[in-house]
Protein backbone atom coordinates (compact mmCIF):
# COMPACT_ATOMS: atom_id res chain seq x y z
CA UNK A 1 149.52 60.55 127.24
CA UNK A 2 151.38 63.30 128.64
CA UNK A 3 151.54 66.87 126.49
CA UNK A 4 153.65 69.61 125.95
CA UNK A 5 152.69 73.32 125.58
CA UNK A 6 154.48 76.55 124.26
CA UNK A 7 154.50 78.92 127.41
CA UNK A 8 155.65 82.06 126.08
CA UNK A 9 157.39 85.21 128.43
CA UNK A 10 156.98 88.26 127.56
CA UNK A 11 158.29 91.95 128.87
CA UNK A 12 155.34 94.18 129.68
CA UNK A 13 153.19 93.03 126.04
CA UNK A 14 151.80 89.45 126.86
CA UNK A 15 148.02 91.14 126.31
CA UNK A 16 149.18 92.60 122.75
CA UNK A 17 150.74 89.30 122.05
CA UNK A 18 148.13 86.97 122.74
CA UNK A 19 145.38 88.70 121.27
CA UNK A 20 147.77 88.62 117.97
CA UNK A 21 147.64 84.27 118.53
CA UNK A 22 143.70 84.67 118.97
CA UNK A 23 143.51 86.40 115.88
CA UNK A 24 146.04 83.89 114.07
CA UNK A 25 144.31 80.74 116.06
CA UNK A 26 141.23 81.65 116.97
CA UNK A 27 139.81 79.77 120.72
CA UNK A 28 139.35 81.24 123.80
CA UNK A 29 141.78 83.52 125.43
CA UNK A 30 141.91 84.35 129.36
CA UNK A 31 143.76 86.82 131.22
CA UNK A 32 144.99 86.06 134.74
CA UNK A 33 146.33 89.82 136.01
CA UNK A 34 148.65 90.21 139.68
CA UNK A 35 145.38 92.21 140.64
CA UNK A 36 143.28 90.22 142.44
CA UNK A 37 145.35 87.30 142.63
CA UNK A 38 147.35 85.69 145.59
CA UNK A 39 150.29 87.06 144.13
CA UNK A 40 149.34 90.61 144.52
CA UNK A 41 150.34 91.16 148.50
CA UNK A 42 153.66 90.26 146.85
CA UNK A 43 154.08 92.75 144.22
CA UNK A 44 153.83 97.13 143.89
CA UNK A 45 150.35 98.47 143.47
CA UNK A 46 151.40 99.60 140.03
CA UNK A 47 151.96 96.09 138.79
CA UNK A 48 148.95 95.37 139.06
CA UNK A 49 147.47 95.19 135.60
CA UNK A 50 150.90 93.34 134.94
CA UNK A 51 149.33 89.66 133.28
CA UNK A 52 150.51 86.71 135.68
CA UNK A 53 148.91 83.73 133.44
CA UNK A 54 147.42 83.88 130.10
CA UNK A 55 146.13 81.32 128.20
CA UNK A 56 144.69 80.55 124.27
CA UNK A 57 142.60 77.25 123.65
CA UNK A 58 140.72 76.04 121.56
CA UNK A 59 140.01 71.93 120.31
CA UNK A 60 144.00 71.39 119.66
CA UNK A 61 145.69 74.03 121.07
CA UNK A 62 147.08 75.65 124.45
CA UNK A 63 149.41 78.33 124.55
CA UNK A 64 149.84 79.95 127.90
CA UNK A 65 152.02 83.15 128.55
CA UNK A 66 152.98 85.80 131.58
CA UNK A 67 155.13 88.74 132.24
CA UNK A 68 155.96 87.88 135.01
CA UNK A 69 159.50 86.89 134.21
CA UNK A 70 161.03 89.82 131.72
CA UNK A 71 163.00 87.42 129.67
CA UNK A 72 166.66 89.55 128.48
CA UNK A 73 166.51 87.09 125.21
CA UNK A 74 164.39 84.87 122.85
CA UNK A 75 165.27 81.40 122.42
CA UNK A 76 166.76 80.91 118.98
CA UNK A 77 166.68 77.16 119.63
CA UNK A 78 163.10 76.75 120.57
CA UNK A 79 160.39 77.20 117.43
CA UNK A 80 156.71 75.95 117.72
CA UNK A 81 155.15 73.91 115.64
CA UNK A 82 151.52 74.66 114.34
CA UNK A 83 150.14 71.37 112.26
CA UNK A 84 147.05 72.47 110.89
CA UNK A 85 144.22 70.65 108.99
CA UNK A 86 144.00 71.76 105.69
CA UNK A 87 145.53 73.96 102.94
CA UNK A 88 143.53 76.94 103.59
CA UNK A 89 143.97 76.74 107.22
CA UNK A 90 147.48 76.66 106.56
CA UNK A 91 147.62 79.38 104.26
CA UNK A 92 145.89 81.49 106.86
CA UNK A 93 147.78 81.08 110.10
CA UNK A 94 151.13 81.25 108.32
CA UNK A 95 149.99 84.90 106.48
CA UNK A 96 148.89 86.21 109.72
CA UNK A 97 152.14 84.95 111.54
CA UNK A 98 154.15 86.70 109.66
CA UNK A 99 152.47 89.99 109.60
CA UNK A 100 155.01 92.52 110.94
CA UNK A 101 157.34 89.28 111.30
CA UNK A 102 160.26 87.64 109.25
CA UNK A 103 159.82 84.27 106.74
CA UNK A 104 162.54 82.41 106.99
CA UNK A 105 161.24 79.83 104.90
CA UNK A 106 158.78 80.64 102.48
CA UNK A 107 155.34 78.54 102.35
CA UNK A 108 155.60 75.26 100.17
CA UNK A 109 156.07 71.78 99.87
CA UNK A 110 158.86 70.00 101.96
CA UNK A 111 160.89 67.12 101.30
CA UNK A 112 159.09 64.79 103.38
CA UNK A 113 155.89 65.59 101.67
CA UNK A 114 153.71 68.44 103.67
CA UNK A 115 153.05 71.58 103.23
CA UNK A 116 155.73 73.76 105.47
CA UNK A 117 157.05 77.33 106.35
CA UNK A 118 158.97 79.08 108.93
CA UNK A 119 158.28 82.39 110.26
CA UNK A 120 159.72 84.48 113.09
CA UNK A 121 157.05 86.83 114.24
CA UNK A 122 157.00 90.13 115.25
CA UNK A 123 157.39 89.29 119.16
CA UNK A 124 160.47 87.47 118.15
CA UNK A 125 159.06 83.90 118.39
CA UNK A 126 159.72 81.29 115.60
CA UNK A 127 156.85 79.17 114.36
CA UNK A 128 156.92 76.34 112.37
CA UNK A 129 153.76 75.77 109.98
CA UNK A 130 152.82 72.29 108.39
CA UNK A 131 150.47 70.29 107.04
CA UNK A 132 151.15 67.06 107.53
């Protein structure tokens, strides 16, 4: 079955950003920098440390992310959705999300019957949070 994930573009904090997501996800989280890559004959010395591929795993997730593209604007069309396996896992990810963020809809039960909130984080990226 094929899969989607989030890819995520940042403009000069993808390392800040996805050590936020470790901390709200937990996995494994590796940083691919222009130094030492193929890509670095291409680019100015000082880009170097600049993060070409990132990526956060862990059993059910993958989220991968760069700056290599200095987006001018955030989707406000595109949110991700986190389902999560319990109520306290819920509860967790969704307080940490919005640390420094915005909750656009507050934690509860929805009308199709799981537990659901909104937030827009502080990178400007809107998550969805259920429990289905």
């Amino acid at each position: 079955m094929s899969q989607i994930f989030g890819y995520l573009q940042f403009d000069g904090n993808c390392r800040e950003a996805m050590n936020f997501y470790k901390e709200c996800f937990g996995g494994e989280l590796v940083f691919n920098t222009v130094k030492g890559s193929s890509m670095e004959q291409y680019m100015k010395p000082e880009e170097g440390d600049k993060i070409l591929h990132s990526s956060l795993t862990n059993d059910t997730l993958k989220l991968f992310a760069s700056e290599m593209a200095n987006p001018k604007t955030l989707g406000d069309n595109i949110h991700l959705w986190i389902n999560c396996e319990s109520e306290d896992e819920i509860k967790a990810v969704f307080e940490k999300l919005a640390r420094g963020g915005n909750v656009t809809i507050g934690l509860g039960p929805a009308y199709w019957g799981a537990s659901f909130g909104a937030v827009t984080d502080k990178f400007g990226f809107h998550w969805y949070v259920s429990k289905i």
